[in-house]
Protein backbone atom coordinates (compact mmCIF):
# COMPACT_ATOMS: atom_id res chain seq x y z
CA UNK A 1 94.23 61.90 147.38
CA UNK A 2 98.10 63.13 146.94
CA UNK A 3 97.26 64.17 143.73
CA UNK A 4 94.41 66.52 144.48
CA UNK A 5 96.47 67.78 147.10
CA UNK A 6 99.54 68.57 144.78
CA UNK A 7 96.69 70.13 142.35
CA UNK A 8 94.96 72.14 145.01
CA UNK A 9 98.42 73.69 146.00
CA UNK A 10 99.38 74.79 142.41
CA UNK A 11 95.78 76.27 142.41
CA UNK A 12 95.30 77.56 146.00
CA UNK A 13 93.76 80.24 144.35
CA UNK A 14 90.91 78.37 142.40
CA UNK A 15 90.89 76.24 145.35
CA UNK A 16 89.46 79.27 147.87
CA UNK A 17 86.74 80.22 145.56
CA UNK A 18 83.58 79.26 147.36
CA UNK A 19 81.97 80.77 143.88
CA UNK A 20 82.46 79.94 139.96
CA UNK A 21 83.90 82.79 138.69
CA UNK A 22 85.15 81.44 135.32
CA UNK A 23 82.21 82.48 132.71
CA UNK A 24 82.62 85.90 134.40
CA UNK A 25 86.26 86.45 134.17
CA UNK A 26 85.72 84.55 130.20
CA UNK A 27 83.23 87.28 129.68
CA UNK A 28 84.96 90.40 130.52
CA UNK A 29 88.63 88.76 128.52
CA UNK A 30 86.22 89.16 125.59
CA UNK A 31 84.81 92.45 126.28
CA UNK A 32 88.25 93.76 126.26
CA UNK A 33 89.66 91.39 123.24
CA UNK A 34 86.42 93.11 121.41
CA UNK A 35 87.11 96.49 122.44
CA UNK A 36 91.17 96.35 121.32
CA UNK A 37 90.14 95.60 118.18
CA UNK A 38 89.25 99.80 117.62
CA UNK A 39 90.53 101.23 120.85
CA UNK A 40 94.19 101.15 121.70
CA UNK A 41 95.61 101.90 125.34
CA UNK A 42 93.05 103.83 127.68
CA UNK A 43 93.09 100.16 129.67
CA UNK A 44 92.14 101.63 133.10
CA UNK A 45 89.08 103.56 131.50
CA UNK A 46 87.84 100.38 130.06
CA UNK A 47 88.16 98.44 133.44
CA UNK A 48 86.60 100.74 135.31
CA UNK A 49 83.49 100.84 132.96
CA UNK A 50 83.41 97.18 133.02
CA UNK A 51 83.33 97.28 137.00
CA UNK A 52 80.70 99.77 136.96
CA UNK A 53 78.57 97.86 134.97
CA UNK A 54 79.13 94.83 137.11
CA UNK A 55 78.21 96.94 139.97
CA UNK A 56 75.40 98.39 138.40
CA UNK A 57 76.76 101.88 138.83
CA UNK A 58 76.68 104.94 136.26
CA UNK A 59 79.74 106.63 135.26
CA UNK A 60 81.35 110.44 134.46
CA UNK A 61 83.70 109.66 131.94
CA UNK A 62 86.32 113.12 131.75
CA UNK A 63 88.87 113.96 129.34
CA UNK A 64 89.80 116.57 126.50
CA UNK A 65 88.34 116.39 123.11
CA UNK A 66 89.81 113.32 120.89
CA UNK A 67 90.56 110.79 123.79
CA UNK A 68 88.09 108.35 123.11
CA UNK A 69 85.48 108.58 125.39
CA UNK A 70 82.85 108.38 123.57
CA UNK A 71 83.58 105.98 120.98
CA UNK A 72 84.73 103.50 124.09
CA UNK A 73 81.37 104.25 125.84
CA UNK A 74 79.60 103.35 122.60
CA UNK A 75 81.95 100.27 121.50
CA UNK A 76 80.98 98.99 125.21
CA UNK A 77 77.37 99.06 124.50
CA UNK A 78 77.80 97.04 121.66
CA UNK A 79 79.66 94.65 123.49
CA UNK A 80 75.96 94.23 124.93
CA UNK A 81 73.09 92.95 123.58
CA UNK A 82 70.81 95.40 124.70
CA UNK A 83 68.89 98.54 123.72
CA UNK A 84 71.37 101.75 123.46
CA UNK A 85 71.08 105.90 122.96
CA UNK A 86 73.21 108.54 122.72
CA UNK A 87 71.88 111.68 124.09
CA UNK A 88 74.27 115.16 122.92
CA UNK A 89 72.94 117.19 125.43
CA UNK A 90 72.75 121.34 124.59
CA UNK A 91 71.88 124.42 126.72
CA UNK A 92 68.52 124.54 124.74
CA UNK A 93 67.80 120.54 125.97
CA UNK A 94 64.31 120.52 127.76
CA UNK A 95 63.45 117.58 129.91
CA UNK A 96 60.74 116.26 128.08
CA UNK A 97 63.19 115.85 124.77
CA UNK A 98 64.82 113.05 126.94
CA UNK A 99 62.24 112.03 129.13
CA UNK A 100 58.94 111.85 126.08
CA UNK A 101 55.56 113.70 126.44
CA UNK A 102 51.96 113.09 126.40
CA UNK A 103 50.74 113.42 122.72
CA UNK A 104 46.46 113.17 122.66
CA UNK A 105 45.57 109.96 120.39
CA UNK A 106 42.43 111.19 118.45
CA UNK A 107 41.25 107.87 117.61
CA UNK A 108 41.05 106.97 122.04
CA UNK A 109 40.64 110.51 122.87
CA UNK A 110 42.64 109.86 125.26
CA UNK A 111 46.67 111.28 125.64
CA UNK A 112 49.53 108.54 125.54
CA UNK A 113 53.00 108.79 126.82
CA UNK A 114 55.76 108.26 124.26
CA UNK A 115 58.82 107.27 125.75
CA UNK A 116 61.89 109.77 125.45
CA UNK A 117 65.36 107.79 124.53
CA UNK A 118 66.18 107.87 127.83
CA UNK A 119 64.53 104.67 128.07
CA UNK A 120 67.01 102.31 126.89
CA UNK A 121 68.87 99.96 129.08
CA UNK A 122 72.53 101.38 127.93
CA UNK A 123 72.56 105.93 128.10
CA UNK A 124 75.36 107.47 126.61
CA UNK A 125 75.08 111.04 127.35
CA UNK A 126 77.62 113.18 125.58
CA UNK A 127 78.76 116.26 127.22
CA UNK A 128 76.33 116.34 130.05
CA UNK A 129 76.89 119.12 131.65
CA UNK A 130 76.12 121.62 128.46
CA UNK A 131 71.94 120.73 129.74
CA UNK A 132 70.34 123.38 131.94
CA UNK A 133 69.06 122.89 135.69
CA UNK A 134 65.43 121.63 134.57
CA UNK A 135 67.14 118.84 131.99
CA UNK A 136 69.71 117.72 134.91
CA UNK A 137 66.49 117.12 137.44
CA UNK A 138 65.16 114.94 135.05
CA UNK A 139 68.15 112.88 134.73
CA UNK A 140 69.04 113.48 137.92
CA UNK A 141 65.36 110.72 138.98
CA UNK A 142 65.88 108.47 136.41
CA UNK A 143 69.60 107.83 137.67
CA UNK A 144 68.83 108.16 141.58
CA UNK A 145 65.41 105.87 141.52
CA UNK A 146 65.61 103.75 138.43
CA UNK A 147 61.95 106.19 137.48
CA UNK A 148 60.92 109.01 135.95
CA UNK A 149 57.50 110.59 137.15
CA UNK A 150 55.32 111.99 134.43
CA UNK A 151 51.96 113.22 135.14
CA UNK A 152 51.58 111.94 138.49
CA UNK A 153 52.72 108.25 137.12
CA UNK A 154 56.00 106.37 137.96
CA UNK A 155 57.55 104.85 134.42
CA UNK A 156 60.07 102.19 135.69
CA UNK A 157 63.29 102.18 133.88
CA UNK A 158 64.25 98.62 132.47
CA UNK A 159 67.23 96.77 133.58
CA UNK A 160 69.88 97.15 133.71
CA UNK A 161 69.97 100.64 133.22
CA UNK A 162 73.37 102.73 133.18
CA UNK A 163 74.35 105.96 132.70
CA UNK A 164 77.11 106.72 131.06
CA UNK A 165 78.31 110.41 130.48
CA UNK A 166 81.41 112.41 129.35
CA UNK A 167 81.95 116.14 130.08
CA UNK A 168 85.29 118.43 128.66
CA UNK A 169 87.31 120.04 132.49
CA UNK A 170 88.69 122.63 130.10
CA UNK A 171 85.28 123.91 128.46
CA UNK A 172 83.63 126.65 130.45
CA UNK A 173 81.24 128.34 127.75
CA UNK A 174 77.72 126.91 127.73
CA UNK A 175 78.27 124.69 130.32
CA UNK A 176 76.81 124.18 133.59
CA UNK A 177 78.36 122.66 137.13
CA UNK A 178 76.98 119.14 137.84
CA UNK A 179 75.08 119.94 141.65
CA UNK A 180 76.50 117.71 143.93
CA UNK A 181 73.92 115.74 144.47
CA UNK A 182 73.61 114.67 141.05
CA UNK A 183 77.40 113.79 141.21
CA UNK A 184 76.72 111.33 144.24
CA UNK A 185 74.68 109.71 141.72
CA UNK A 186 77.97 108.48 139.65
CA UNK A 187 79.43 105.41 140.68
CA UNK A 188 82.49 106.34 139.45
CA UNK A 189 84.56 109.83 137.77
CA UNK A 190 86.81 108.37 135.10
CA UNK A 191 89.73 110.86 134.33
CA UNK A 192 91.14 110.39 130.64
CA UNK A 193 94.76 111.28 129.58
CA UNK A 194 96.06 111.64 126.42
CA UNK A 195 97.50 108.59 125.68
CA UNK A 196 101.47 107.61 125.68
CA UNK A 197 103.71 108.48 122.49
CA UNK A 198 104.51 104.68 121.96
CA UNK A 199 100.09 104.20 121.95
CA UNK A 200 99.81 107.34 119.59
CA UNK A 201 101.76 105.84 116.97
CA UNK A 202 99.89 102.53 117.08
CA UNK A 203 96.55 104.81 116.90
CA UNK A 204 97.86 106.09 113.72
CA UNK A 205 99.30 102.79 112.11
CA UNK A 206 95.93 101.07 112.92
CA UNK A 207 93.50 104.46 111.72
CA UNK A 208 95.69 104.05 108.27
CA UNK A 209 95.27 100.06 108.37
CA UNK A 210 91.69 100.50 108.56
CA UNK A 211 91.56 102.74 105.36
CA UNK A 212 87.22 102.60 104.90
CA UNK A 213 86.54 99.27 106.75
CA UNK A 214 84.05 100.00 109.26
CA UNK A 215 85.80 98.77 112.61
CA UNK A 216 83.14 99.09 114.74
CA UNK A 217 80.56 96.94 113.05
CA UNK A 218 83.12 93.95 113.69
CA UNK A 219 82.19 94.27 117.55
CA UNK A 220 80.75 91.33 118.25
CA UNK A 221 77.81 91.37 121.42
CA UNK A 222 79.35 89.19 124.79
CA UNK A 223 76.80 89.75 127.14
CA UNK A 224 73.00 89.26 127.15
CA UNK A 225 70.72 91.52 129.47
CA UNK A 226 69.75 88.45 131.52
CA UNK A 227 73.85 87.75 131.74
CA UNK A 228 74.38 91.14 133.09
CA UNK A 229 71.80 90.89 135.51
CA UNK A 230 73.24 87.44 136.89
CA UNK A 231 76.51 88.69 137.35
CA UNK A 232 75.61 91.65 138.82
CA UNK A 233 73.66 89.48 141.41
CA UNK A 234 77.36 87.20 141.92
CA UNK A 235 79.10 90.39 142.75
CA UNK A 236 76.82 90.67 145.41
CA UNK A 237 77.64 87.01 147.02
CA UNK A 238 81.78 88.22 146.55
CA UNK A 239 82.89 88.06 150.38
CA UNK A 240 84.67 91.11 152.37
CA UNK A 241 85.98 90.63 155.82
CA UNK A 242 84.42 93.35 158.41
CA UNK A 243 87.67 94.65 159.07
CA UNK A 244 87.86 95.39 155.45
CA UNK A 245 84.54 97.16 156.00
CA UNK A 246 86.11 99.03 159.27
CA UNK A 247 89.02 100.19 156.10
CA UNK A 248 86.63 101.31 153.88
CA UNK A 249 84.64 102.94 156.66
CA UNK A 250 88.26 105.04 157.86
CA UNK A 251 89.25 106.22 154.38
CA UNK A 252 85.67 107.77 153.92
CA UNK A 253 85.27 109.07 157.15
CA UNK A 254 88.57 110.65 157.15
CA UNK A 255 87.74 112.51 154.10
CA UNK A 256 84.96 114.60 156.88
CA UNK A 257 87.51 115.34 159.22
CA UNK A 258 90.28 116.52 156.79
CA UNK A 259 91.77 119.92 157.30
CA UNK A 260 92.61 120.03 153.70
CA UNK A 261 88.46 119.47 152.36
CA UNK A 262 85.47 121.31 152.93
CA UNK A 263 82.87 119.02 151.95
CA UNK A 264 83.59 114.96 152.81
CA UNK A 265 82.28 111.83 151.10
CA UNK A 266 78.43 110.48 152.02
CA UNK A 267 77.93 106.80 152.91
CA UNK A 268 76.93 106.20 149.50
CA UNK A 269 80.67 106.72 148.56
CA UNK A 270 81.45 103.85 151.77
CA UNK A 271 78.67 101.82 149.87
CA UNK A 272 80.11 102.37 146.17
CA UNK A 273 83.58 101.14 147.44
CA UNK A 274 82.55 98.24 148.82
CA UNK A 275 80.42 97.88 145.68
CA UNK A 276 83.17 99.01 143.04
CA UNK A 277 86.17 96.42 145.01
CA UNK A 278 83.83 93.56 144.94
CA UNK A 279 83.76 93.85 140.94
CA UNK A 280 87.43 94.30 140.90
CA UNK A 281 87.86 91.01 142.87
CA UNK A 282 85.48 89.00 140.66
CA UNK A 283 87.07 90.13 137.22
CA UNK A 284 90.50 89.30 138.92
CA UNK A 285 89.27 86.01 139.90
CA UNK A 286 89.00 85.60 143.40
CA UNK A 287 85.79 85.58 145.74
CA UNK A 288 87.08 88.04 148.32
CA UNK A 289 88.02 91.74 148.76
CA UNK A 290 91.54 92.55 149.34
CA UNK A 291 92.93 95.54 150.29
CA UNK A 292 94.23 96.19 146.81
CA UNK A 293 91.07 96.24 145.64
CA UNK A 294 89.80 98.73 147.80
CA UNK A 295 92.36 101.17 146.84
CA UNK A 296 92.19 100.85 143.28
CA UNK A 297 88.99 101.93 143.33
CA UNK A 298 89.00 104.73 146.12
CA UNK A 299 90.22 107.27 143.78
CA UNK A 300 87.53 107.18 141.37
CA UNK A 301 84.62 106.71 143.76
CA UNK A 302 85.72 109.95 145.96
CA UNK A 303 87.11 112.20 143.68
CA UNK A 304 84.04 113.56 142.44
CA UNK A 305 82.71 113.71 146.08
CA UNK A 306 85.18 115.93 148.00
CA UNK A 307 85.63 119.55 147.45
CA UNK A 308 88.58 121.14 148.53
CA UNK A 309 89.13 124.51 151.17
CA UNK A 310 89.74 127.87 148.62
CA UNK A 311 93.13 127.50 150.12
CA UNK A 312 94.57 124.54 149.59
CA UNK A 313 92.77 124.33 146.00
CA UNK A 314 94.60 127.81 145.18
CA UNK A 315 97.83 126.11 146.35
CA UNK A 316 97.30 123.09 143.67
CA UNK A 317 96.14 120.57 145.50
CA UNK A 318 93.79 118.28 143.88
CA UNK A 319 91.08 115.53 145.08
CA UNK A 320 92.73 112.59 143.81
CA UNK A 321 96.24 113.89 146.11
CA UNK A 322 93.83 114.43 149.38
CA UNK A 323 92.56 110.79 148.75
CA UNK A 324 95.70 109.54 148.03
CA UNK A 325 96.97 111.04 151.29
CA UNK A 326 94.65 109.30 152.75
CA UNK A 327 95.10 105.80 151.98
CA UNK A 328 98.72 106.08 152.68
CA UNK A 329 98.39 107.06 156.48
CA UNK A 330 95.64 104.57 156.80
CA UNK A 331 96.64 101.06 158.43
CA UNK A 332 96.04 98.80 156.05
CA UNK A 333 94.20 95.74 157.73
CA UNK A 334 95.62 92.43 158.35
């Protein structure tokens, strides 16, 4: 019995877990061991994805040109053994290029729906907001209700089913502004920096390394659809404290009563914290949501979901300082 004890106190931490996190945590070491082999740096992008796809949530991915979004979207998927498409999406994209149409079998007489390649399980949409109003609606069902509705029939989507999109800030031309709505949608906005000098020189060494060897084709699949489905159901069971909920309850309704914003965060954006901070806890290893875990995911569930007054956005103020604000004159709970 003293030895348990003695092991128990090196591992109080394994010891709390009321669930087996272990193949979880094992699975996500060698998502990210698969992705270094071709991306280098951009670690907070990468965790975030993960999360979202533990918390079956779609993500806006934004950066400049040539900061790997894409290729880190699409080096995910493969990380995943299950069905992937990349949509570019163009001001000329109509809604039944992504969605399919009815084409009239002459042999039945009778018209068929073929499927669009928005029915996948993994959706990499590049550049989404180049598509037009009609093209966004029809996205805009298939993210919100897991659907699409053609001809008076519901076509369920098959899980899991993610979303995950990049768009340029600096591009204006051709584009068109996500509706709010739509951004509500997005469990996440992922901002992408360039990365640091010390990373830019390994990105070099390792693009001359590679000389024609096809990197990507060494990604090797981790997770199964069924796997992904069963760890989305343990984040679920990962515990949080009610006055954790009362925290994540403050921050979001502070962002409605904030001099500085003119449009606050829904309770979707309460829900997708709780959500996001639950998946952070599990790939960290513990069963429970800490405070820590709540605000490393604030910033990315609520920036896309605030708007600031005229005034204080002409002064420079920016979303992610207003939430920031925030979470520092918030008590943090005990």
């Amino acid at each position: 019995m003293e030895e348990i004890s003695k092991e128990n106190a090196q591992n109080p931490l394994e010891f709390r877990n009321r669930i087996d996190l272990s193949e979880l945590q094992a699975s996500v070491t060698q998502i990210k061991s698969e992705l270094g082999k071709v991306i280098i740096g951009q670690q907070d992008m990468i965790q975030l994805l993960i999360i979202s796809i533990l918390a079956n949530g779609h993500s806006l991915i934004e950066g400049v040109p040539g900061v790997a979004k894409t290729v880190t979207a699409k080096l995910l998927a493969r990380t995943m053994s299950v069905d992937f498409n990349r949509i570019q999406f163009t001001p000329d994209l109509m809604p039944s290029d992504i969605l399919g149409t009815a084409i009239f079998n002459v042999k039945t007489s009778e018209f068929e729906f073929k499927k669009g390649p928005l029915f996948s399980n993994i959706i990499l949409i590049d550049e989404i907001n180049r598509a037009p109003a009609k093209t966004q609606a029809a996205l805009f069902e298939a993210m919100a209700e897991r659907q699409i509705t053609m001809d008076g029939t519901e076509h369920k989507m098959q899980a899991p089913f993610l979303v995950f999109a990049t768009q340029n800030p600096i591009e204006q031309e051709g584009t068109y502004r996500l509706p709010e709505a739509q951004l509500d949608r997005f469990l996440f906005k992922i901002k992408v920096n360039y990365p640091s000098l010390e990373e830019e020189i390994m990105i070099l060494e390792s693009k001359h390394q590679q000389k024609n060897k096809a990197v990507e084709e060494e990604i090797a699949p981790v997770l199964s659809a069924d796997q992904i489905s069963a760890y989305q159901d343990t984040i679920k069971e990962i515990i949080i404290e009610q006055n954790l909920m009362k925290y994540i309850a403050g921050i979001v309704n502070n962002t409605r009563i904030n001099a500085n914003l003119y449009l606050g965060a829904s309770p979707r954006a309460s829900i997708a914290i709780m959500d996001a901070s639950k998946a952070m806890a599990a790939i960290n290893g513990r069963d429970f949501v800490t405070p820590d875990d709540i605000k490393k995911v604030a910033i990315a569930v609520l920036g896309h979901r605030i708007i600031l007054t005229p005034e204080r956005e002409m002064e420079g103020l920016t979303p992610d300082k207003v939430i920031t604000q925030i979470i520092e004159t918030m008590e943090i709970p005990r």
